[in-house]
C-alpha atoms as a PDB file:
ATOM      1  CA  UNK A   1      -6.155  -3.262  -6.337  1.00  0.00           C
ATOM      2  CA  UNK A   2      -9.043  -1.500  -4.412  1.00  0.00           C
ATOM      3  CA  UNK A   3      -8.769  -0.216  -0.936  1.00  0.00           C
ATOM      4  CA  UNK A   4     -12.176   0.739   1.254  1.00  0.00           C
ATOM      5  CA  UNK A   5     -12.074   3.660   3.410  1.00  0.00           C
ATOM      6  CA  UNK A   6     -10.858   2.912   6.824  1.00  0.00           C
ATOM      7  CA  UNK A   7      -8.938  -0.005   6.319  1.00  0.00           C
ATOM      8  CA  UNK A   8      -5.045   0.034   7.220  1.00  0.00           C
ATOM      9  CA  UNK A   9      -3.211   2.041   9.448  1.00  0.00           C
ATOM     10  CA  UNK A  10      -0.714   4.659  10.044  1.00  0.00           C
ATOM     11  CA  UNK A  11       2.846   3.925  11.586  1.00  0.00           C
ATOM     12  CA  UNK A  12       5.222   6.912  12.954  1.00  0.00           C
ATOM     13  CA  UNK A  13       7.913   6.599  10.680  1.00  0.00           C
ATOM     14  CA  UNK A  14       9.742   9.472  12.451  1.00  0.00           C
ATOM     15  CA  UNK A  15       8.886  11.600  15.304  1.00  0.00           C
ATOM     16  CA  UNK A  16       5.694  13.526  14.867  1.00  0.00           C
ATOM     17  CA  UNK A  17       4.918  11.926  11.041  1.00  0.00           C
ATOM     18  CA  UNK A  18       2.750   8.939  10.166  1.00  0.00           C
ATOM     19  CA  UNK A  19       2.436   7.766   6.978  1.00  0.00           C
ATOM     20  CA  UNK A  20      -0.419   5.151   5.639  1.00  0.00           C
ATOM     21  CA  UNK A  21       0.822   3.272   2.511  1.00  0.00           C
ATOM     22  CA  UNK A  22      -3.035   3.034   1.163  1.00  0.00           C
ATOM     23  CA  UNK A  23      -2.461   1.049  -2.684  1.00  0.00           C
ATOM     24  CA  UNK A  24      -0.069   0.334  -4.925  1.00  0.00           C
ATOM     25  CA  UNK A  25       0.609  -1.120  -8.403  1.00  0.00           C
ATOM     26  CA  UNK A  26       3.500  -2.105 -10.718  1.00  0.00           C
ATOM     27  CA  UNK A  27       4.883   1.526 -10.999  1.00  0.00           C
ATOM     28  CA  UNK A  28       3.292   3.567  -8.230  1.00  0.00           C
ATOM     29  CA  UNK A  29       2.082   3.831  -4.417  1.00  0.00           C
ATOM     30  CA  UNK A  30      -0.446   6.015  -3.174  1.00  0.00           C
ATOM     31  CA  UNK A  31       0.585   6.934   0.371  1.00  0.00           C
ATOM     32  CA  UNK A  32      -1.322   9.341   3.591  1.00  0.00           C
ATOM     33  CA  UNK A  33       0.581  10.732   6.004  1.00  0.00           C
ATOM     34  CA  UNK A  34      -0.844  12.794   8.917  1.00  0.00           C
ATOM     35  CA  UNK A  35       2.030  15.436  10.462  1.00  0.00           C
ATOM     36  CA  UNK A  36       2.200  16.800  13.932  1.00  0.00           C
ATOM     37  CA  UNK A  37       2.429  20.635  14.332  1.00  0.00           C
ATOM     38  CA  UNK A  38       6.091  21.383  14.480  1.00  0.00           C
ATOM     39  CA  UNK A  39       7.417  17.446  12.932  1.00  0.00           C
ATOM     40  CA  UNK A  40      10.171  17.885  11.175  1.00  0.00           C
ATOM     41  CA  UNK A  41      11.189  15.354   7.738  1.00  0.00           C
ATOM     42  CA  UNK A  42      14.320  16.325   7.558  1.00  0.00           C
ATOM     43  CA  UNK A  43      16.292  17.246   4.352  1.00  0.00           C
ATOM     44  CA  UNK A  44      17.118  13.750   2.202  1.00  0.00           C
ATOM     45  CA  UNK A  45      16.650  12.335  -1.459  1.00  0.00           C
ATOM     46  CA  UNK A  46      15.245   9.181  -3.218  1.00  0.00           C
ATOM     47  CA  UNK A  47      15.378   7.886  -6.895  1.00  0.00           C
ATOM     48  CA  UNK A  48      11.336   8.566  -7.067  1.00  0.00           C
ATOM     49  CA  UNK A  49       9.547  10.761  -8.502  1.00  0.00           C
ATOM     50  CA  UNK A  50       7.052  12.284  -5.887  1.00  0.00           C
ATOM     51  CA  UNK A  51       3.516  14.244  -6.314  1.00  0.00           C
ATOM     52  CA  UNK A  52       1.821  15.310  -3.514  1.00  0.00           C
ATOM     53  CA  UNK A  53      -1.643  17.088  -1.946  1.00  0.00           C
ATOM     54  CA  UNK A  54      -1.861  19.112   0.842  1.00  0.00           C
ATOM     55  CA  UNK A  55      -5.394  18.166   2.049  1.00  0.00           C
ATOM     56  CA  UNK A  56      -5.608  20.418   5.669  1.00  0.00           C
ATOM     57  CA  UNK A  57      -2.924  21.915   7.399  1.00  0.00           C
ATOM     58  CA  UNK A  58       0.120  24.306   6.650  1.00  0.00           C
ATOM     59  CA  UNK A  59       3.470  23.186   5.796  1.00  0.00           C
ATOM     60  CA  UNK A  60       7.560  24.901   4.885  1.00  0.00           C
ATOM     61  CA  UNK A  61       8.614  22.690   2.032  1.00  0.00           C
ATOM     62  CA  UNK A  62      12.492  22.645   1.853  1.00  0.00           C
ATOM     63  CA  UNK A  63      12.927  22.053  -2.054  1.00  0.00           C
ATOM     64  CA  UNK A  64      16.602  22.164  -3.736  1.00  0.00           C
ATOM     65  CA  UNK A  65      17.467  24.686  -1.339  1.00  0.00           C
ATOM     66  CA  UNK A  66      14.378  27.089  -1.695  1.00  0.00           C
ATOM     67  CA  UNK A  67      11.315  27.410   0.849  1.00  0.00           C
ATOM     68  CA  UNK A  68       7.773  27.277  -0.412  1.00  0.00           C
ATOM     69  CA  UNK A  69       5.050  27.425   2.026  1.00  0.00           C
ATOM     70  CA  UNK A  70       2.244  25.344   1.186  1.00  0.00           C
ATOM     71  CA  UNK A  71      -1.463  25.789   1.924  1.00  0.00           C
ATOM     72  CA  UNK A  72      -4.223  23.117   1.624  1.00  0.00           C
ATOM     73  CA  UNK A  73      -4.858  22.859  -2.038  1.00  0.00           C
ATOM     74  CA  UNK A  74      -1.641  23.369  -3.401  1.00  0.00           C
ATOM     75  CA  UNK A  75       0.538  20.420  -5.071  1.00  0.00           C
ATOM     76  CA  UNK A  76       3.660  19.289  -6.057  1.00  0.00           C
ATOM     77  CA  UNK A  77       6.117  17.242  -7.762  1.00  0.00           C
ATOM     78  CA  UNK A  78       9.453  16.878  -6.782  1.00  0.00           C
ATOM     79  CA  UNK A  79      11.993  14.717  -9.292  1.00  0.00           C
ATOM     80  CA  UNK A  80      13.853  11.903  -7.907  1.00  0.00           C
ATOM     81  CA  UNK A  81      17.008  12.757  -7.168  1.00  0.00           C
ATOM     82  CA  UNK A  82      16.335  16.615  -5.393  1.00  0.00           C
ATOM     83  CA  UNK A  83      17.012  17.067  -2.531  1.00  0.00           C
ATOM     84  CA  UNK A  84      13.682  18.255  -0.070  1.00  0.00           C
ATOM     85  CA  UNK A  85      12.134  18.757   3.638  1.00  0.00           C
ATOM     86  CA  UNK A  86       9.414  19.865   5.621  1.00  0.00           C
ATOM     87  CA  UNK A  87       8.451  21.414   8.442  1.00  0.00           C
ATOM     88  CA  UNK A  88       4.410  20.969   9.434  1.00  0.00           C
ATOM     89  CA  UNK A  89       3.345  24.758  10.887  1.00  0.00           C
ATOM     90  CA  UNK A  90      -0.074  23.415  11.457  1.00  0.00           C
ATOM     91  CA  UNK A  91      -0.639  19.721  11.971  1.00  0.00           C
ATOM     92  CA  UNK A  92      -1.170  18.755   8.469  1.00  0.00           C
ATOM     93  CA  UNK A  93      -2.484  15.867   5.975  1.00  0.00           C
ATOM     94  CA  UNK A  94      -1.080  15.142   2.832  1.00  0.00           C
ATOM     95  CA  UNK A  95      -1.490  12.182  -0.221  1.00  0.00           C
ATOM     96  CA  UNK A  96       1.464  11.664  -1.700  1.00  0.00           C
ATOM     97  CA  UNK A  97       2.364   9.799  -4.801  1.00  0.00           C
ATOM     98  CA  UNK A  98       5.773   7.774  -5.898  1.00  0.00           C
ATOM     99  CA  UNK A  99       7.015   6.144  -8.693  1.00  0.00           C
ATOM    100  CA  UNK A 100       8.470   3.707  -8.951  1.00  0.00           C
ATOM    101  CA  UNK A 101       6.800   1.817  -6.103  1.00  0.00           C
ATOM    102  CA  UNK A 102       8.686   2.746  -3.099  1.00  0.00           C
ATOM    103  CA  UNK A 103       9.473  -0.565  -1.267  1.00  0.00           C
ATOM    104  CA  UNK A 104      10.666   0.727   1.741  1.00  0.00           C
ATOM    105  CA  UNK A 105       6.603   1.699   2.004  1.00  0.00           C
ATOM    106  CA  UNK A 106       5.177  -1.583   1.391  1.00  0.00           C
ATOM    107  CA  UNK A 107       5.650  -2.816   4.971  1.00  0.00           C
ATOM    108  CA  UNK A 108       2.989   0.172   5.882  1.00  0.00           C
ATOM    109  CA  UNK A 109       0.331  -1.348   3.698  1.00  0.00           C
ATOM    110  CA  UNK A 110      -1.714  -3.296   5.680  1.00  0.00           C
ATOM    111  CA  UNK A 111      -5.729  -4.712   4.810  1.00  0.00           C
ATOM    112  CA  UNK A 112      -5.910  -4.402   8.360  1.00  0.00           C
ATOM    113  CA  UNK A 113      -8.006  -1.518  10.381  1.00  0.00           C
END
């Protein structure tokens, strides 16, 4: 699968965070999600394995119980299973991806602009 910049959208999944499902395969998807200053994801856990990008922004992770503030540049990787959060200090743009394929994303994938 091959996505062209621009194409698809983002839908507010909660208050303040929108989140782009951009492509996907049989074992991972490839998300953007674009944060409002002060959005809150609050604290919850999944079965998938996450790695993510801070591309602009500032964000308070909330990771098994510990803070980590996170700059653009940094990364992560949180196992499924733990427990995490975040708070966006700045408004803030981050690629995230999960595996396996979360489904509960594939509604958010759209070819559409």
């Amino acid at each position: 699968m091959f996505k062209k910049s621009g194409s698809g959208k983002h839908t507010e999944l909660i208050k303040g965070v929108h989140l782009k499902a951009m492509v996907y395969g049989n074992q991972t998807i490839l998300t953007e999600v674009k944060i409002e200053k002060g959005a809150l994801i609050p604290p919850h856990k999944h079965p998938h394995e996450q790695t993510g990008y801070l591309v602009s922004g500032q964000m308070d992770f909330l990771v098994d119980g510990a803070h980590i503030l996170a700059n653009p540049g940094d990364s992560w990787n949180i196992a499924g299973g733990v427990e995490h959060g975040a708070t966006a200090i700045e408004a803030s743009v981050v690629v995230e991806v999960f595996s396996p394929v979360r489904e509960d994303y594939l509604p958010y994938y759209s070819e559409d602009e």
